[in-house]
PDB file of N, CA and C in Angstrom:
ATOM      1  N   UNK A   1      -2.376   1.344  13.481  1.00  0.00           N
ATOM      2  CA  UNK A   1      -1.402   0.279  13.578  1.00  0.00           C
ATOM      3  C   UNK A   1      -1.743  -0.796  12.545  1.00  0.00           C
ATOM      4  N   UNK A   2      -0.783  -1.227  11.590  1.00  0.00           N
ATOM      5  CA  UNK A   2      -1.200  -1.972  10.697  1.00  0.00           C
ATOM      6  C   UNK A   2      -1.248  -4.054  11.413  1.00  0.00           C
ATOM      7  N   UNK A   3      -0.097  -3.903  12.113  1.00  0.00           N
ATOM      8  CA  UNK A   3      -0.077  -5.449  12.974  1.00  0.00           C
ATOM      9  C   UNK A   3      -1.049  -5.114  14.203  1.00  0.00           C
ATOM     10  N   UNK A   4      -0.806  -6.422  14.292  1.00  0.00           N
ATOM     11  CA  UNK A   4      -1.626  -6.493  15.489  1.00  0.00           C
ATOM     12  C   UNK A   4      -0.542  -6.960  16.597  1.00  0.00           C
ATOM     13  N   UNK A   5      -0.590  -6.983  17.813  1.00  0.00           N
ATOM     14  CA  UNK A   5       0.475  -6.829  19.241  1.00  0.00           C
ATOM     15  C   UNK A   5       0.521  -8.414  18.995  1.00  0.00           C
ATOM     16  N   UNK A   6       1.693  -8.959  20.162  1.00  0.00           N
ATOM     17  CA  UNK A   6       1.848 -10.069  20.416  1.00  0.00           C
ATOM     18  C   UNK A   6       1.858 -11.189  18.908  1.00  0.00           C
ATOM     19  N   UNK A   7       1.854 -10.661  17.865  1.00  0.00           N
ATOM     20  CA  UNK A   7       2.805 -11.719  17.002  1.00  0.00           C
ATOM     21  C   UNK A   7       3.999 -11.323  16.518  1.00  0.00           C
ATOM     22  N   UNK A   8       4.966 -12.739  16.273  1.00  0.00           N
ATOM     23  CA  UNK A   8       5.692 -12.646  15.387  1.00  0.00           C
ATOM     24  C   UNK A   8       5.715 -11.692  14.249  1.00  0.00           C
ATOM     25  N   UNK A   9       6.691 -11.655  13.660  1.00  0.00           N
ATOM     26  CA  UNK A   9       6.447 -10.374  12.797  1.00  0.00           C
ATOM     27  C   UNK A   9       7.453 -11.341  11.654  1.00  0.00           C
ATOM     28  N   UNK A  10       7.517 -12.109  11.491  1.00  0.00           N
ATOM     29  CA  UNK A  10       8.141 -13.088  10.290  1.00  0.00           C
ATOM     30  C   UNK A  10       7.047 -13.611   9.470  1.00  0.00           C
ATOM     31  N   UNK A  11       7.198 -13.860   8.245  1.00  0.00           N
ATOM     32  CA  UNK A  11       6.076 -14.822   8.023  1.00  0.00           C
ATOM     33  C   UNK A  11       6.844 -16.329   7.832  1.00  0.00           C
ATOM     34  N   UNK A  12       5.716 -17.328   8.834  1.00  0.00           N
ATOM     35  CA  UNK A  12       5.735 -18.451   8.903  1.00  0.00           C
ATOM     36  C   UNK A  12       6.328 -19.647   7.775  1.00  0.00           C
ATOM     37  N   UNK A  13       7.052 -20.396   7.853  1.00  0.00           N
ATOM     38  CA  UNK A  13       7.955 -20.968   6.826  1.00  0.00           C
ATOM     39  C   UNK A  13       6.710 -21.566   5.811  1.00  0.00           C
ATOM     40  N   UNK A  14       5.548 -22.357   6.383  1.00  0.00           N
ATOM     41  CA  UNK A  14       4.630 -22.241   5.055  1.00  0.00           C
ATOM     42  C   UNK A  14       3.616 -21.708   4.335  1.00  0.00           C
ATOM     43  N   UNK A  15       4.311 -20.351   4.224  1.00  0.00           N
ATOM     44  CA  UNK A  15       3.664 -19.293   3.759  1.00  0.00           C
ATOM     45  C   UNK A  15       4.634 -18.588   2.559  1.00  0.00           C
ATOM     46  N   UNK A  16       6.112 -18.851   2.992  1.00  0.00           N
ATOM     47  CA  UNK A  16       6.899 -18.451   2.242  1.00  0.00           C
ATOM     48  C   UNK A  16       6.993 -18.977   0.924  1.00  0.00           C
ATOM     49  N   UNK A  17       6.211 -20.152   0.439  1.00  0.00           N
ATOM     50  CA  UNK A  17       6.198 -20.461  -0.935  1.00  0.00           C
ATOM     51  C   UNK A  17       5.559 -18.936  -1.906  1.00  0.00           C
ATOM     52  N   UNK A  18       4.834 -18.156  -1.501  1.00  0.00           N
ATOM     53  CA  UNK A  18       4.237 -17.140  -2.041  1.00  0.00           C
ATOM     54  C   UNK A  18       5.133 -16.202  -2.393  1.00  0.00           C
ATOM     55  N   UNK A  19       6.209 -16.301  -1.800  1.00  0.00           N
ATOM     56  CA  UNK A  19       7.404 -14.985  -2.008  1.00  0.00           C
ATOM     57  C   UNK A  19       8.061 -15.700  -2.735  1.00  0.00           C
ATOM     58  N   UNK A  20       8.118 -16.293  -4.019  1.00  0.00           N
ATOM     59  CA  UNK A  20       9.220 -16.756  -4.810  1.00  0.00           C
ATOM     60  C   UNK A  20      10.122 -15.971  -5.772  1.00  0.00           C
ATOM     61  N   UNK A  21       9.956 -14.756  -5.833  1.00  0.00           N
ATOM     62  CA  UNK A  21      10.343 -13.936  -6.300  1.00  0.00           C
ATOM     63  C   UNK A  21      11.346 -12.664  -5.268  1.00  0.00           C
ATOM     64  N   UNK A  22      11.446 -12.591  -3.797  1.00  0.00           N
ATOM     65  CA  UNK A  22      12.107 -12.013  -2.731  1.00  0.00           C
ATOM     66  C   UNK A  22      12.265 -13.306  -1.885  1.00  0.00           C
ATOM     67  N   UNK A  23      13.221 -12.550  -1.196  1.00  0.00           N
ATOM     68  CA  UNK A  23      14.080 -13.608   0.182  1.00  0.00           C
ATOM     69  C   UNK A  23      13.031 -13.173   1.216  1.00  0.00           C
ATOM     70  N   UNK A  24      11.864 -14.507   1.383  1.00  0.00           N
ATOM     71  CA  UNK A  24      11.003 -14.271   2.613  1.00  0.00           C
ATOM     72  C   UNK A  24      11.625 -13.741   4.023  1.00  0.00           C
ATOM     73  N   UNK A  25      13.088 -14.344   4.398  1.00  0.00           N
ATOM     74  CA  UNK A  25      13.738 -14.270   5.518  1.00  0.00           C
ATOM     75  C   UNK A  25      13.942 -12.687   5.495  1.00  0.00           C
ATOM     76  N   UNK A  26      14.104 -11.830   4.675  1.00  0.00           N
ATOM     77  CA  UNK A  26      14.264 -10.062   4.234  1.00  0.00           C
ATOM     78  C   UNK A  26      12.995  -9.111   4.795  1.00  0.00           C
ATOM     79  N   UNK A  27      11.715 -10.142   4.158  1.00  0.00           N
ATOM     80  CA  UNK A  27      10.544  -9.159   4.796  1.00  0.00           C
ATOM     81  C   UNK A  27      10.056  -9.243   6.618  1.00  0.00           C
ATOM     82  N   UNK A  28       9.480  -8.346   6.954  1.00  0.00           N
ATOM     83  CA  UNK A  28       9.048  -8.202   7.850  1.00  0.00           C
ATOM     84  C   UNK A  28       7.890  -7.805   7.999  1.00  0.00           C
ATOM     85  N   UNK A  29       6.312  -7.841   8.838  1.00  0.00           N
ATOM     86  CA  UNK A  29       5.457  -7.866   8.726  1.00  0.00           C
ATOM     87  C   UNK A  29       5.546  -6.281   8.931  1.00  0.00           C
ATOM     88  N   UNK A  30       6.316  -5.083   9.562  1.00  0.00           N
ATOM     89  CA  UNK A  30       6.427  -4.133  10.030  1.00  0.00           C
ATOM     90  C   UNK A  30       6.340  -3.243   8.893  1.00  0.00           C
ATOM     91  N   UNK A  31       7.440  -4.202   8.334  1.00  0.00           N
ATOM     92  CA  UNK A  31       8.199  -2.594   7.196  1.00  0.00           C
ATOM     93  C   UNK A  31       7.190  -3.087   5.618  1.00  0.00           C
ATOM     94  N   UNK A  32       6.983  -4.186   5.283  1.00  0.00           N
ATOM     95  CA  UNK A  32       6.713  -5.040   4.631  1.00  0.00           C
ATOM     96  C   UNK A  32       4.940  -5.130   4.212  1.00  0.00           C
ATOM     97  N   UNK A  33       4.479  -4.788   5.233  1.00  0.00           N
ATOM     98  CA  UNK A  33       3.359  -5.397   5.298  1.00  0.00           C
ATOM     99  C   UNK A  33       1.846  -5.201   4.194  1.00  0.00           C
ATOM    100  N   UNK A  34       1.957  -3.755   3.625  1.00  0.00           N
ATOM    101  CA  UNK A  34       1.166  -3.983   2.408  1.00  0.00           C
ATOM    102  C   UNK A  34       1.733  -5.136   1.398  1.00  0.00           C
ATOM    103  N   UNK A  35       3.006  -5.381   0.895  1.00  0.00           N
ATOM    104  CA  UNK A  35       3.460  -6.351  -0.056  1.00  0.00           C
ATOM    105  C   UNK A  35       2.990  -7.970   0.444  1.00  0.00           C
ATOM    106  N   UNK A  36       2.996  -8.256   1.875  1.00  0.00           N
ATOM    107  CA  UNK A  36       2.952  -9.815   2.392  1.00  0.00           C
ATOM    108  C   UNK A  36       1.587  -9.642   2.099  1.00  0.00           C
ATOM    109  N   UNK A  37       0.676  -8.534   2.769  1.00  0.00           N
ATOM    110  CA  UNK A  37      -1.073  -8.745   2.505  1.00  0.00           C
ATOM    111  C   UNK A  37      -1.465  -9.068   0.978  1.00  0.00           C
ATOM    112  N   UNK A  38      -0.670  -8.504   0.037  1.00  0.00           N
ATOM    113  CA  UNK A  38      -1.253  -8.437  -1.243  1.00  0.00           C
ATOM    114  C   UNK A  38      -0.711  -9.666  -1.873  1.00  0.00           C
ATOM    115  N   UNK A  39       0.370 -10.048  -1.757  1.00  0.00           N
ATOM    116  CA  UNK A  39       0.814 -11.186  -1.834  1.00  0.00           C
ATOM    117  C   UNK A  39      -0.275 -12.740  -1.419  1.00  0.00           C
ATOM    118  N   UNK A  40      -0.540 -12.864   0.065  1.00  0.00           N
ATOM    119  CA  UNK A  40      -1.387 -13.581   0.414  1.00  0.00           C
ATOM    120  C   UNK A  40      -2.849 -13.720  -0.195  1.00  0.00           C
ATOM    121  N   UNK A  41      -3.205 -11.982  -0.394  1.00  0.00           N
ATOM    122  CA  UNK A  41      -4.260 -12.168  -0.641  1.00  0.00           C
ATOM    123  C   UNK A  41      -4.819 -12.640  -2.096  1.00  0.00           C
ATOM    124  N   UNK A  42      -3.854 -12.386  -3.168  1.00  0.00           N
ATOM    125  CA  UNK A  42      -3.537 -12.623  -4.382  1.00  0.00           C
ATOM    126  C   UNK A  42      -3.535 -14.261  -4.033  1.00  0.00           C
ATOM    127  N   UNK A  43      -2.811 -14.748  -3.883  1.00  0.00           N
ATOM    128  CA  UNK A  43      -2.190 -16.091  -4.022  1.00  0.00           C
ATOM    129  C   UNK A  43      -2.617 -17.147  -2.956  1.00  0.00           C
ATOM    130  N   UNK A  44      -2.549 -16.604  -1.878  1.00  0.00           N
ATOM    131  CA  UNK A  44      -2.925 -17.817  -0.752  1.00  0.00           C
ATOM    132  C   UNK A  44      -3.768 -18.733  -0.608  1.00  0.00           C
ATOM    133  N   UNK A  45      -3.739 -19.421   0.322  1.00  0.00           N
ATOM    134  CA  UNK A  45      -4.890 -20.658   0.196  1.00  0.00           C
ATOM    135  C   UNK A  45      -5.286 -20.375   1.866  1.00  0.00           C
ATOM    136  N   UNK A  46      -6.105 -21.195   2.391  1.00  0.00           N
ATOM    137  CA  UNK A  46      -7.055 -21.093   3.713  1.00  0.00           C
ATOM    138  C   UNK A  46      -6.287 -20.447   4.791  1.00  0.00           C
ATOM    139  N   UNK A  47      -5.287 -20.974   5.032  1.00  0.00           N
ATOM    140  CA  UNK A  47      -4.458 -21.106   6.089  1.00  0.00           C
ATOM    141  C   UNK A  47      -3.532 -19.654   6.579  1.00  0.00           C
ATOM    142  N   UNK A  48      -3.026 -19.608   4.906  1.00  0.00           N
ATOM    143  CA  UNK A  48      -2.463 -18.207   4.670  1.00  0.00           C
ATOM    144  C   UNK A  48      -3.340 -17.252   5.042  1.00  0.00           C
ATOM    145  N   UNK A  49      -4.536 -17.540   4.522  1.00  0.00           N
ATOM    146  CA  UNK A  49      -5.616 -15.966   5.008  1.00  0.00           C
ATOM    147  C   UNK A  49      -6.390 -16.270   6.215  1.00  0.00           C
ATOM    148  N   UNK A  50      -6.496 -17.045   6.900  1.00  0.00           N
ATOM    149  CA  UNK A  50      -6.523 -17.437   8.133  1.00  0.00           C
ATOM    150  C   UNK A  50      -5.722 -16.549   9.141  1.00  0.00           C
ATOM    151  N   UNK A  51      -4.332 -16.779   9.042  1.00  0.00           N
ATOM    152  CA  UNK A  51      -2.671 -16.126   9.390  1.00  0.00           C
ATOM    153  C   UNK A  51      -3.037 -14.549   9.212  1.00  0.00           C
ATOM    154  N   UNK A  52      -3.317 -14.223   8.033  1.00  0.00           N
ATOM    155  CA  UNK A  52      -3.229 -12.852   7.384  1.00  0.00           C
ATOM    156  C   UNK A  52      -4.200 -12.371   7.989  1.00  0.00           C
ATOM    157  N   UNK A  53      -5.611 -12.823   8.553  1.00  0.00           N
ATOM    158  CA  UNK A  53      -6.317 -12.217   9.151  1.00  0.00           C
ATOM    159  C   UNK A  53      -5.641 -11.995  10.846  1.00  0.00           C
ATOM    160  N   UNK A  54      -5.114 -13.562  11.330  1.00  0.00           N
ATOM    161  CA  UNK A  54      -4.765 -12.636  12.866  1.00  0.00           C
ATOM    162  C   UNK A  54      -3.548 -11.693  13.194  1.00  0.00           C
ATOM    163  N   UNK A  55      -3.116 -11.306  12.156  1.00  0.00           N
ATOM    164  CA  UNK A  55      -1.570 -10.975  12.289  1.00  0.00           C
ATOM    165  C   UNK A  55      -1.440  -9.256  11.703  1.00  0.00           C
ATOM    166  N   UNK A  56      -2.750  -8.938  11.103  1.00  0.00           N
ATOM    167  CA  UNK A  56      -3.256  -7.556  10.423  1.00  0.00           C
ATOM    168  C   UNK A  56      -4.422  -7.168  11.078  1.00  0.00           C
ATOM    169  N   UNK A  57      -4.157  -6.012  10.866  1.00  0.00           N
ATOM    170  CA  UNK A  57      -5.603  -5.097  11.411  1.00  0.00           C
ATOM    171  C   UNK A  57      -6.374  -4.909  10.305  1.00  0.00           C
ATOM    172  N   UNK A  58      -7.666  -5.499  10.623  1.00  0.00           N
ATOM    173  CA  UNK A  58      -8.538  -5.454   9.859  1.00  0.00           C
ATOM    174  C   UNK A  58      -9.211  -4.210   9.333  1.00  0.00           C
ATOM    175  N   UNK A  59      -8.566  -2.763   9.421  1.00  0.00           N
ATOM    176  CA  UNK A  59      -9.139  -1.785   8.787  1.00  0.00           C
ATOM    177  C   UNK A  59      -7.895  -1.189   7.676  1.00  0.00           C
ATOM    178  N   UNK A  60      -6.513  -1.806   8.011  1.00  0.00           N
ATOM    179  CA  UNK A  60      -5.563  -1.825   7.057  1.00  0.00           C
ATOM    180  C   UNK A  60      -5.547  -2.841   5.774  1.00  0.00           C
ATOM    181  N   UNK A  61      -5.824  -3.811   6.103  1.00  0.00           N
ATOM    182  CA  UNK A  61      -6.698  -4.951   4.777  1.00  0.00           C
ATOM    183  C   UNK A  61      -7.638  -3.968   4.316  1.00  0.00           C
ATOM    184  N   UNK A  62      -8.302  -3.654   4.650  1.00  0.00           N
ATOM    185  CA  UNK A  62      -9.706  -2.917   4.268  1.00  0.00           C
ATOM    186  C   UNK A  62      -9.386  -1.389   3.105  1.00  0.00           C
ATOM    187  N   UNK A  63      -7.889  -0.607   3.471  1.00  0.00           N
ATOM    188  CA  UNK A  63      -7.546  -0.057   2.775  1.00  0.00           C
ATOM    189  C   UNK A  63      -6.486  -0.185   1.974  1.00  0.00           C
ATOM    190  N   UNK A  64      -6.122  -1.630   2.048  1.00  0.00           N
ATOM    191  CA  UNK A  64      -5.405  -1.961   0.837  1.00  0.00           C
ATOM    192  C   UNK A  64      -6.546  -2.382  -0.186  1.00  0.00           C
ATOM    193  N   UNK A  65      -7.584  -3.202  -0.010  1.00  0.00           N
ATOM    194  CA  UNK A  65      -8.608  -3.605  -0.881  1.00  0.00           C
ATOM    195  C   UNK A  65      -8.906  -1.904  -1.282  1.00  0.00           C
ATOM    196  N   UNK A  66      -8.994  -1.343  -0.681  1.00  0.00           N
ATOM    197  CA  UNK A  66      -9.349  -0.120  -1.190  1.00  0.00           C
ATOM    198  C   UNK A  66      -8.591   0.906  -2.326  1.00  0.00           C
ATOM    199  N   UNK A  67      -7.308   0.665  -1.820  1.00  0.00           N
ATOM    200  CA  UNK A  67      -6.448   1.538  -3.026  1.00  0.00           C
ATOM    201  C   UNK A  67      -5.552   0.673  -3.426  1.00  0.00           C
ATOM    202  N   UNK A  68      -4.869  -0.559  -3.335  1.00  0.00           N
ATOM    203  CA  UNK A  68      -4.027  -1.210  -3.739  1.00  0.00           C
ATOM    204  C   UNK A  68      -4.248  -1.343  -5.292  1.00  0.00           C
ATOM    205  N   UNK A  69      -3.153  -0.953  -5.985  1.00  0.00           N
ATOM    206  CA  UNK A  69      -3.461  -1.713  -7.373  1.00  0.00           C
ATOM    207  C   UNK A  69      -2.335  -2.686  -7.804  1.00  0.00           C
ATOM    208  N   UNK A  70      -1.988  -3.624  -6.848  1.00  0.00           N
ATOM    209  CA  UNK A  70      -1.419  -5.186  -7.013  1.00  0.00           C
ATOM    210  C   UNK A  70      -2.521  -6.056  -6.820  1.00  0.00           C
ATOM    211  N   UNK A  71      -4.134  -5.821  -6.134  1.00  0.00           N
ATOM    212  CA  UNK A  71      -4.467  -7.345  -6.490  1.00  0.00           C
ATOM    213  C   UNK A  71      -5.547  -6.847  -7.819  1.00  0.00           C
ATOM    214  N   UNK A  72      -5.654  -8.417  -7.889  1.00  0.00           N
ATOM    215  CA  UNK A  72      -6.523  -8.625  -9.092  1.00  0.00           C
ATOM    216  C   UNK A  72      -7.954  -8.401  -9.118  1.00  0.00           C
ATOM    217  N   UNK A  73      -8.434  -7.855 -10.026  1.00  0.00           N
ATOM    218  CA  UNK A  73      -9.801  -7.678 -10.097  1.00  0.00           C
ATOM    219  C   UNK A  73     -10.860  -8.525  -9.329  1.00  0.00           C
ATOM    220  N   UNK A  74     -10.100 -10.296  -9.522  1.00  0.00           N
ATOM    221  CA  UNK A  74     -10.817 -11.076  -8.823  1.00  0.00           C
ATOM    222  C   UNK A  74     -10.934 -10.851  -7.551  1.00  0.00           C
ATOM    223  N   UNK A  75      -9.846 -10.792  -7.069  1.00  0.00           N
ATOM    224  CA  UNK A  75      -9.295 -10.655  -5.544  1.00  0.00           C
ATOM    225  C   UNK A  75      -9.957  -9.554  -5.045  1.00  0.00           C
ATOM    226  N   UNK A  76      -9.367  -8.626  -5.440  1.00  0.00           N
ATOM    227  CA  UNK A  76     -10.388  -7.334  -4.990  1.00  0.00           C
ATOM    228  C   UNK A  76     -11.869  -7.534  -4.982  1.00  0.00           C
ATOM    229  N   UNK A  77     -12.239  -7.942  -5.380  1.00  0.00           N
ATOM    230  CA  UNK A  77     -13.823  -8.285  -5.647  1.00  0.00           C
ATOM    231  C   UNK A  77     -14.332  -9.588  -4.092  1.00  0.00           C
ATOM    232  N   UNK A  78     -13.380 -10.292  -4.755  1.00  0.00           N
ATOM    233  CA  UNK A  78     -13.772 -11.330  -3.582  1.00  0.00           C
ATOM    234  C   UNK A  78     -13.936 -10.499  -1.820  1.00  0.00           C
ATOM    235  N   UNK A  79     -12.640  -9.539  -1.437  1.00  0.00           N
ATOM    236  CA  UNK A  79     -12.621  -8.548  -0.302  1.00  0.00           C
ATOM    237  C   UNK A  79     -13.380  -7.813  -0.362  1.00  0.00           C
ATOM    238  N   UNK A  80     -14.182  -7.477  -1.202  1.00  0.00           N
ATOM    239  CA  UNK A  80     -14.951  -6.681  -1.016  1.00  0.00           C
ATOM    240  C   UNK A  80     -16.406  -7.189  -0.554  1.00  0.00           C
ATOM    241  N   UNK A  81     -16.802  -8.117  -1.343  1.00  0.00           N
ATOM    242  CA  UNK A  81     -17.962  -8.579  -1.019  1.00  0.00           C
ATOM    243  C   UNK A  81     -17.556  -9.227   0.598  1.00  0.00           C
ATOM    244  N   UNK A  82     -16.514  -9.045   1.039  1.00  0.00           N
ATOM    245  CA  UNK A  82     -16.234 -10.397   2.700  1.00  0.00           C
ATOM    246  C   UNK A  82     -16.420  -9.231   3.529  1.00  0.00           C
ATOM    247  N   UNK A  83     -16.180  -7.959   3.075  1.00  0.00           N
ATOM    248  CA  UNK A  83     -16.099  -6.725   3.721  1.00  0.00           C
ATOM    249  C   UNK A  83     -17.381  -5.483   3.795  1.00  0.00           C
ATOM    250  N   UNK A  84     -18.122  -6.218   2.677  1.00  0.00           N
ATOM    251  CA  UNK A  84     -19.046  -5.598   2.355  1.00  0.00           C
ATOM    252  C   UNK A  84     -18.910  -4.284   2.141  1.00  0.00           C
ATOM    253  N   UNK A  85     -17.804  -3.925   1.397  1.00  0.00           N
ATOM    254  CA  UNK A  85     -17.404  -2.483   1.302  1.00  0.00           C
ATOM    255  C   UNK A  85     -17.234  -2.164  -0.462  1.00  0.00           C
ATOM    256  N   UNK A  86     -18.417  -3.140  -1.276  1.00  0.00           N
ATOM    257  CA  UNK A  86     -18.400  -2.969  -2.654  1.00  0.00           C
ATOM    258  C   UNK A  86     -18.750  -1.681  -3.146  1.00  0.00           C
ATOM    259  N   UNK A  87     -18.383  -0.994  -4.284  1.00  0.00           N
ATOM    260  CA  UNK A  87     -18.870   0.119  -4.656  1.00  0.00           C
ATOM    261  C   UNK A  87     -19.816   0.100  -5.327  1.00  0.00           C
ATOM    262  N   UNK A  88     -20.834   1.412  -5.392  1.00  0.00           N
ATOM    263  CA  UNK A  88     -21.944   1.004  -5.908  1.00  0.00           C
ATOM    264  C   UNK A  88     -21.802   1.440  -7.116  1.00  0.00           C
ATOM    265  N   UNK A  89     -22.787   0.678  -8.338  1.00  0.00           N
ATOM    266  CA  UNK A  89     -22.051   1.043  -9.614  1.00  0.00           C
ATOM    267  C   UNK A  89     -23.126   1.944 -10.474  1.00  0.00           C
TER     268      UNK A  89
END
């Protein structure tokens, strides 16, 4: 299960500055939800990944850091070391 039970499945009106490019009111955390994670995780600030952590299952983050190739080197890097799931080089 990529959500987690008992939330909303919208993302929160100040969060939607991150989608400036799609109609936030369109996505859904359901159908949506690798694009809002990579999105947040790319771009967000405390609050957003705060949100993004209770609203996702933390082993679906874990395999977007893993195969996603929308975030950034930085980003990816940063999840990895929070996850401790860096590769060894």
């Amino acid at each position: 299960m990529k959500t987690r039970s008992g939330h909303n499945h919208e993302i929160p009106e100040q969060f939607r500055k991150y989608f400036w490019d799609v109609d936030p009111s369109a996505l859904s955390l359901e159908k949506s939800s690798g694009f809002i994670a990579e999105r947040i995780m790319n771009f967000g600030d405390q609050e957003a990944i705060k949100w993004l952590l209770t609203v996702l299952d933390t082993e679906f983050i874990k395999s977007l850091v893993a195969d996603s190739r929308n975030l950034t080197p930085k980003t990816r890097n940063y999840w990895q070391v929070m996850f401790h799931t860096q590769k060894n080089s």
